[in-house]
C-alpha atoms as a PDB file:
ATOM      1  CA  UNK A   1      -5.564 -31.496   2.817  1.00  0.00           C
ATOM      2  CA  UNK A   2      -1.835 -32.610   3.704  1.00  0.00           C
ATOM      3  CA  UNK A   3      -0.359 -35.500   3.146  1.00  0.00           C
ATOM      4  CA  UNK A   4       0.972 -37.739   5.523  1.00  0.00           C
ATOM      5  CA  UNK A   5       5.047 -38.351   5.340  1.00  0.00           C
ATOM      6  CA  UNK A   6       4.729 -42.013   4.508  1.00  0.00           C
ATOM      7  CA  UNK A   7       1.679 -41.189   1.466  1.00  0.00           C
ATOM      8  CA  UNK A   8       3.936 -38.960   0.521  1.00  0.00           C
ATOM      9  CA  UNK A   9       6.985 -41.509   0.017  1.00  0.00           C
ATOM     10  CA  UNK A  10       5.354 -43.869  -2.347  1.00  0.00           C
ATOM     11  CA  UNK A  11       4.628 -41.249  -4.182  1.00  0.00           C
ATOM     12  CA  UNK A  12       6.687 -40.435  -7.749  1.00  0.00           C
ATOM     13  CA  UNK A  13       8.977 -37.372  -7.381  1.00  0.00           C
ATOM     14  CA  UNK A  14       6.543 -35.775  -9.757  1.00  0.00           C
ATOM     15  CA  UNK A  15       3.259 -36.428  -7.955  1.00  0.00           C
ATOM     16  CA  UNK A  16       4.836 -35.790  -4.644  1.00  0.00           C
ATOM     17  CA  UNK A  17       5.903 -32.239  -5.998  1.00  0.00           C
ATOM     18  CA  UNK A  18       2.387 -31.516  -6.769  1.00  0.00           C
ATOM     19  CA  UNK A  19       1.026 -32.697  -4.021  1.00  0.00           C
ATOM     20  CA  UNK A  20       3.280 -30.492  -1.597  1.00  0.00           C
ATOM     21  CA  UNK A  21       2.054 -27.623  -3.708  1.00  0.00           C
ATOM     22  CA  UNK A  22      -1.594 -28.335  -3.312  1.00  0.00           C
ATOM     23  CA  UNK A  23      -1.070 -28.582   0.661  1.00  0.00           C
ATOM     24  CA  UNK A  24       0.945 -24.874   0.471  1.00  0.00           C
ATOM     25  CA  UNK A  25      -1.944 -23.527  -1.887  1.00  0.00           C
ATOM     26  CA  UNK A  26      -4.675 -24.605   0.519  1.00  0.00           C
ATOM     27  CA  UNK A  27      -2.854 -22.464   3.413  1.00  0.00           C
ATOM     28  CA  UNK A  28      -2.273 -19.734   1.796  1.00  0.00           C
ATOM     29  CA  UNK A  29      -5.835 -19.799   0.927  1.00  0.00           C
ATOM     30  CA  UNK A  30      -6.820 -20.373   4.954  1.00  0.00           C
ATOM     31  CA  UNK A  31      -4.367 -17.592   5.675  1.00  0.00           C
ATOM     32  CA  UNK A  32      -5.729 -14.724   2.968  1.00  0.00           C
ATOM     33  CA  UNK A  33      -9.478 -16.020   4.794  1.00  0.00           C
ATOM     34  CA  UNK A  34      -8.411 -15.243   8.418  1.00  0.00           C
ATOM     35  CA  UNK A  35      -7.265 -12.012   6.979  1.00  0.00           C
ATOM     36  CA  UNK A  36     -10.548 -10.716   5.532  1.00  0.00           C
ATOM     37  CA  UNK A  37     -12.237  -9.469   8.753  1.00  0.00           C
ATOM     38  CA  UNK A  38      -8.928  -7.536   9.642  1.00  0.00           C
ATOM     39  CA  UNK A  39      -9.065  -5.953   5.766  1.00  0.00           C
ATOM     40  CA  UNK A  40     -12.987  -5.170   6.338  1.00  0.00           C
ATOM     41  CA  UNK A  41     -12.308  -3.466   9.414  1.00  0.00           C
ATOM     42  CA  UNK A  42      -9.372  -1.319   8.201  1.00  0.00           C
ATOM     43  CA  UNK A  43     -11.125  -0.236   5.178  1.00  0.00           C
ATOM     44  CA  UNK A  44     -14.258   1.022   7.022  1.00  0.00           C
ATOM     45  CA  UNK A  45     -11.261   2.767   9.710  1.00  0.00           C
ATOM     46  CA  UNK A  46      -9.670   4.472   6.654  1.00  0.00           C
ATOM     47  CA  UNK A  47     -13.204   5.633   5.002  1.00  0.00           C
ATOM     48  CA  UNK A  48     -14.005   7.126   8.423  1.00  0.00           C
ATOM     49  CA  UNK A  49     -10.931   8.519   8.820  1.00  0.00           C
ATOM     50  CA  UNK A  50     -11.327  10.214   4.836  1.00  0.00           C
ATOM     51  CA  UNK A  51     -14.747  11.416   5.731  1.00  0.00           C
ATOM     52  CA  UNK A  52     -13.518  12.934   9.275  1.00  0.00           C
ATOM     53  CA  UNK A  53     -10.832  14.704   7.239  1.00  0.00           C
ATOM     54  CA  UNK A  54     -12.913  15.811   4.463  1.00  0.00           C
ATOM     55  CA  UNK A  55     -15.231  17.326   6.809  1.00  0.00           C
ATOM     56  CA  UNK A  56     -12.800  19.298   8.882  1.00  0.00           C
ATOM     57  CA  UNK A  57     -11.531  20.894   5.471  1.00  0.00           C
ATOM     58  CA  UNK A  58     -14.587  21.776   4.841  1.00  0.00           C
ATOM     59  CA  UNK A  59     -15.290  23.878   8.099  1.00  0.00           C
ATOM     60  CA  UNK A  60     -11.627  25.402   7.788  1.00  0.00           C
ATOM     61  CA  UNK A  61     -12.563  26.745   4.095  1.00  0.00           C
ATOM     62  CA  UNK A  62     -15.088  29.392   4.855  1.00  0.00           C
ATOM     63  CA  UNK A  63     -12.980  30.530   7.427  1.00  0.00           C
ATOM     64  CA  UNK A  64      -9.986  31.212   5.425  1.00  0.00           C
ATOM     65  CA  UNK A  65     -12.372  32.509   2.407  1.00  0.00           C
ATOM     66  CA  UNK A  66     -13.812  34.991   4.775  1.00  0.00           C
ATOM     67  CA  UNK A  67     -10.227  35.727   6.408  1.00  0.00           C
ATOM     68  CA  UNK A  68      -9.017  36.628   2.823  1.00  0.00           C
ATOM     69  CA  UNK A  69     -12.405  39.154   1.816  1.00  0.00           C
ATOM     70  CA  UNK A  70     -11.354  40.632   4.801  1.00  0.00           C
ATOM     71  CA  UNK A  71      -7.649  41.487   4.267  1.00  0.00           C
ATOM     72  CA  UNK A  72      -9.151  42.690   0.164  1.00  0.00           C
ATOM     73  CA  UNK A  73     -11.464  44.822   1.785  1.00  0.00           C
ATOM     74  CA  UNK A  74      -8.420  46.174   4.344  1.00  0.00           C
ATOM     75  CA  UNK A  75     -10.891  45.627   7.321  1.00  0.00           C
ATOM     76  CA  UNK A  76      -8.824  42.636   8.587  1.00  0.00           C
ATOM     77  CA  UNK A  77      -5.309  45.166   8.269  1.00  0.00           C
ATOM     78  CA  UNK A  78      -7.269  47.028  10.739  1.00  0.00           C
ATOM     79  CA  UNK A  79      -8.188  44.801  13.206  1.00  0.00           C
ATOM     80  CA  UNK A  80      -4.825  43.041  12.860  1.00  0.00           C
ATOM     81  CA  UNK A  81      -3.383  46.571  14.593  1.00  0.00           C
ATOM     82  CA  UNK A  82      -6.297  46.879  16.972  1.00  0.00           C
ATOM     83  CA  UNK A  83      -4.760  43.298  18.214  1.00  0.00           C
ATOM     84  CA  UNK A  84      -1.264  44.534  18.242  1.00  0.00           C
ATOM     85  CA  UNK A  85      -1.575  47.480  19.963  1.00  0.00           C
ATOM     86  CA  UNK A  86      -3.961  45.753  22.875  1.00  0.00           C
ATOM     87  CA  UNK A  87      -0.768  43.026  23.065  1.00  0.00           C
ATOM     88  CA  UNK A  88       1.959  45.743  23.196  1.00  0.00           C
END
């Protein structure tokens, strides 16, 4: 709770100091509150976005495993020419 100018003039120095404090501590703590339902909704944005990521990494991988047994077993070498020669 804030204190009004004049409580705050017959006040000591001292107590007046402290009592300014208190008033700043109890809005920051009002502030960090209105910020909690912004922080809750950005953390469940940033896990989807993690899992949406993860997940398309994971579809790209036995794609690029299979690309690479191809080009071992020189079948993808082959069709790589096929491709060329249809372009040309």
């Amino acid at each position: 709770m804030t204190y009004r100018k004049k409580t705050l003039r017959q006040m000591s120095p001292t107590a007046r100091k402290v009592a300014r404090l208190a008033g700043e501590a109890e809005s920051v703590i009002r502030r960090l509150k209105n910020l909690i339902p912004d922080l809750q909704r950005l953390d469940l944005d940033s896990q989807a976005l993690f899992n949406t990521k993860k997940a398309q990494e994971e579809e790209q991988e036995p794609k690029a495993e299979a690309e690479v047994e191809l080009w071992h077993t020189g079948k993808g070498q082959e069709e790589k020419a096929q491709e060329q020669r249809k372009e040309s």
